[in-house]
N, C-alpha and C. Protein backbone atom coordinates (compact mmCIF):
# COMPACT_ATOMS: atom_id res chain seq x y z
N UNK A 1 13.30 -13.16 -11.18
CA UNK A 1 11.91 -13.61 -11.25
C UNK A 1 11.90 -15.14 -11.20
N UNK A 2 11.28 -16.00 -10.51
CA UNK A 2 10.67 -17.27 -10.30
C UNK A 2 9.66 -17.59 -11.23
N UNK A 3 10.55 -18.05 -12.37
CA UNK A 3 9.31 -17.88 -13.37
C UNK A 3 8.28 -19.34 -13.63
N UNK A 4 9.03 -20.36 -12.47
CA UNK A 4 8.15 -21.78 -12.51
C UNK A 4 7.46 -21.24 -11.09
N UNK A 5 7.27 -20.49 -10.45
CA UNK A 5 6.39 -20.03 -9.46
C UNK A 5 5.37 -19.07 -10.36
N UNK A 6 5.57 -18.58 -11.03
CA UNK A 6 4.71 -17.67 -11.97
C UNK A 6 3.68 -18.95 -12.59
N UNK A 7 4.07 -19.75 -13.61
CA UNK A 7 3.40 -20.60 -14.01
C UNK A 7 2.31 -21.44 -13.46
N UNK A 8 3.35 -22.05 -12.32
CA UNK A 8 2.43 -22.66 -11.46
C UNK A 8 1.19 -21.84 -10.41
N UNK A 9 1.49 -21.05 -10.44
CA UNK A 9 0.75 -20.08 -9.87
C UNK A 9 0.12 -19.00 -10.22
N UNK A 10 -0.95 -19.06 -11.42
CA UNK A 10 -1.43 -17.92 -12.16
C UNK A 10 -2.43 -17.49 -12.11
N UNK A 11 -2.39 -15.90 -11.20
CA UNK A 11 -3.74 -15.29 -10.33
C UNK A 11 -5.07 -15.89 -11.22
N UNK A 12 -5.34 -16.14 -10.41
CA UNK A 12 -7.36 -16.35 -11.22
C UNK A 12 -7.83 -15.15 -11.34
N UNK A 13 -8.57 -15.95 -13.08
CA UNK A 13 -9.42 -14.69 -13.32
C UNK A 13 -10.52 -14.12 -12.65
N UNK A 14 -10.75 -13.03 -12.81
CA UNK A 14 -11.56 -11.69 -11.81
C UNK A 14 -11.13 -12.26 -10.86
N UNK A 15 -10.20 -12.49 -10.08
CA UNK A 15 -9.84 -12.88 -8.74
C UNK A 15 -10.79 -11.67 -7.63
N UNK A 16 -11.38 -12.51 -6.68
CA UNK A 16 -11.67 -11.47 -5.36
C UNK A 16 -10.60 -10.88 -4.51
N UNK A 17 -10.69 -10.05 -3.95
CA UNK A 17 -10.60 -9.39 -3.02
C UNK A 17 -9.26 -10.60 -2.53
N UNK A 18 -10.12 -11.22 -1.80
CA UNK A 18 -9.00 -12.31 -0.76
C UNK A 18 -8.00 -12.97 -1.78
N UNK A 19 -8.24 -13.45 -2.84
CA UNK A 19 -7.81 -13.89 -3.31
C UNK A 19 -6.76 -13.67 -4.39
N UNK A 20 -6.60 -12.42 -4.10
CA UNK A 20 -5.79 -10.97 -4.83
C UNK A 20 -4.88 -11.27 -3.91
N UNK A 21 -5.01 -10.84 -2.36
CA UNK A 21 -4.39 -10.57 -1.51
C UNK A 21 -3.41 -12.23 -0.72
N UNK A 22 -4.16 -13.05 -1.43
CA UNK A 22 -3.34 -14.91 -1.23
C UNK A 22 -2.42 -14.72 -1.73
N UNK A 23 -2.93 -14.44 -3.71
CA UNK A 23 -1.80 -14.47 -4.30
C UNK A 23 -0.47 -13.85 -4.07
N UNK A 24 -0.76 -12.72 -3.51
CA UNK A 24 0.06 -11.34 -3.52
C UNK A 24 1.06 -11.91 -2.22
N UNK A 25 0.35 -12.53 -1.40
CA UNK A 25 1.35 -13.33 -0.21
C UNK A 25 2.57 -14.54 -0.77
N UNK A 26 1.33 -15.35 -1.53
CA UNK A 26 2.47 -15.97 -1.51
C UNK A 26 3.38 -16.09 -2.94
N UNK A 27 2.95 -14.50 -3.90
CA UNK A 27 3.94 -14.47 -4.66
C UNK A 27 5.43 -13.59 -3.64
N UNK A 28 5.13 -13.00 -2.64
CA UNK A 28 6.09 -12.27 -2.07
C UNK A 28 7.10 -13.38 -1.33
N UNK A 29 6.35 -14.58 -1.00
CA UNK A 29 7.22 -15.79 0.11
C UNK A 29 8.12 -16.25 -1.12
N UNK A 30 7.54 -16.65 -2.58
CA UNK A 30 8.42 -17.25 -3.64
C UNK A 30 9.07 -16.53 -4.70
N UNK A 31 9.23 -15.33 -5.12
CA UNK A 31 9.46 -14.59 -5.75
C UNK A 31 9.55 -13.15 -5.94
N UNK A 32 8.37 -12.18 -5.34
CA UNK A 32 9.14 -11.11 -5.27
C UNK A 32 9.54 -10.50 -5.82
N UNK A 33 8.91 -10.40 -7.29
CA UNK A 33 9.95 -9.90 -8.39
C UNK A 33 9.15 -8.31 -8.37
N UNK A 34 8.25 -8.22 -7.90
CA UNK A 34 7.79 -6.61 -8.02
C UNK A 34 6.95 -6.97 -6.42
N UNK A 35 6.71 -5.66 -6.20
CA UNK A 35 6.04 -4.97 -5.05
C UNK A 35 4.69 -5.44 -4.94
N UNK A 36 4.02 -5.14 -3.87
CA UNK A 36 2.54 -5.61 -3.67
C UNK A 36 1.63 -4.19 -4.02
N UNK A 37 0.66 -4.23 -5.16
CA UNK A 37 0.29 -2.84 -5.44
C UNK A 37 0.32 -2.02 -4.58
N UNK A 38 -0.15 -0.73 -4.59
CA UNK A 38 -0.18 0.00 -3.48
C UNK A 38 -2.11 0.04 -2.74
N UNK A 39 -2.86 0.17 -3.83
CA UNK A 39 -4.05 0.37 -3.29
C UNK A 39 -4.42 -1.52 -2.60
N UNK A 40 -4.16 -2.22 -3.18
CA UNK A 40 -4.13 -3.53 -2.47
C UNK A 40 -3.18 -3.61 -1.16
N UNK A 41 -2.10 -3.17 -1.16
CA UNK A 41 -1.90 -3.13 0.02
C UNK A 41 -2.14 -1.76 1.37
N UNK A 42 -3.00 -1.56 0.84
CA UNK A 42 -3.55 0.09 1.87
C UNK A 42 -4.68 -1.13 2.32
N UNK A 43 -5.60 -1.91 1.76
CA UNK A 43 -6.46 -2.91 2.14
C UNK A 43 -5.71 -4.04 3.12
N UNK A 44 -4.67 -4.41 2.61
CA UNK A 44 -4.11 -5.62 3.50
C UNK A 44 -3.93 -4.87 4.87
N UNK A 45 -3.29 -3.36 5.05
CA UNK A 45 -3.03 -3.04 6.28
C UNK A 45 -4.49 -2.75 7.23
N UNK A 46 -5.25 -2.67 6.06
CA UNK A 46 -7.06 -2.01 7.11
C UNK A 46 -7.12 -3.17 7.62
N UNK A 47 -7.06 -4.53 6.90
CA UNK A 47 -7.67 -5.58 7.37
C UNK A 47 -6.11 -6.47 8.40
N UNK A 48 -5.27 -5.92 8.69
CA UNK A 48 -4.33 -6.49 9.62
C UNK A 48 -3.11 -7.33 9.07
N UNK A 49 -3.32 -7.45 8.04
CA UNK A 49 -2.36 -8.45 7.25
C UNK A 49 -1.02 -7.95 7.06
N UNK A 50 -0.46 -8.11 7.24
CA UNK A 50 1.37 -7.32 7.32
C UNK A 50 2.17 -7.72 5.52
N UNK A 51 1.96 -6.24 5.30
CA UNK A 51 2.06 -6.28 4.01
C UNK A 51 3.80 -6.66 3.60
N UNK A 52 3.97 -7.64 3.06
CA UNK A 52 5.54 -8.49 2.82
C UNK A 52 6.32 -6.98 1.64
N UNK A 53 7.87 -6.98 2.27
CA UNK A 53 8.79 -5.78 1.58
C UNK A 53 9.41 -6.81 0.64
N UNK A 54 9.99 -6.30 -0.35
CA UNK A 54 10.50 -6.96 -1.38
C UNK A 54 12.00 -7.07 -0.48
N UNK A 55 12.78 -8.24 -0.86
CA UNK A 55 14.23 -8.58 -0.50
C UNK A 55 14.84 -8.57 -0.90
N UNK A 56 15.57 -7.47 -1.56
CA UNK A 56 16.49 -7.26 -2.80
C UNK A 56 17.68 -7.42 -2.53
């Protein structure tokens, strides 16, 4: 876990929609430490966004 990427980067509250799906990007480019939900990413694929695999 990237835990000074966690810090510095801490989802906003009631986050929207898009902004669920920012975070969720670019916690996957820096860290990665868990998966991108599943019902959030059934949305990223409706809307075209190529949902990032964890790199273990």
């Amino acid at each position: 876990m990237n835990a000074a990427w966690h810090e510095a980067n801490p989802m906003p509250k009631n986050p929207t929609l898009d902004q669920r799906i920012a975070w969720h990007l670019g916690h996957a480019a820096h860290c990665a430490c868990r998966p991108v939900p599943v019902k959030l990413a059934e949305e990223m694929r409706r809307r075209g966004v190529v949902v990032p695999k964890l790199s273990r």
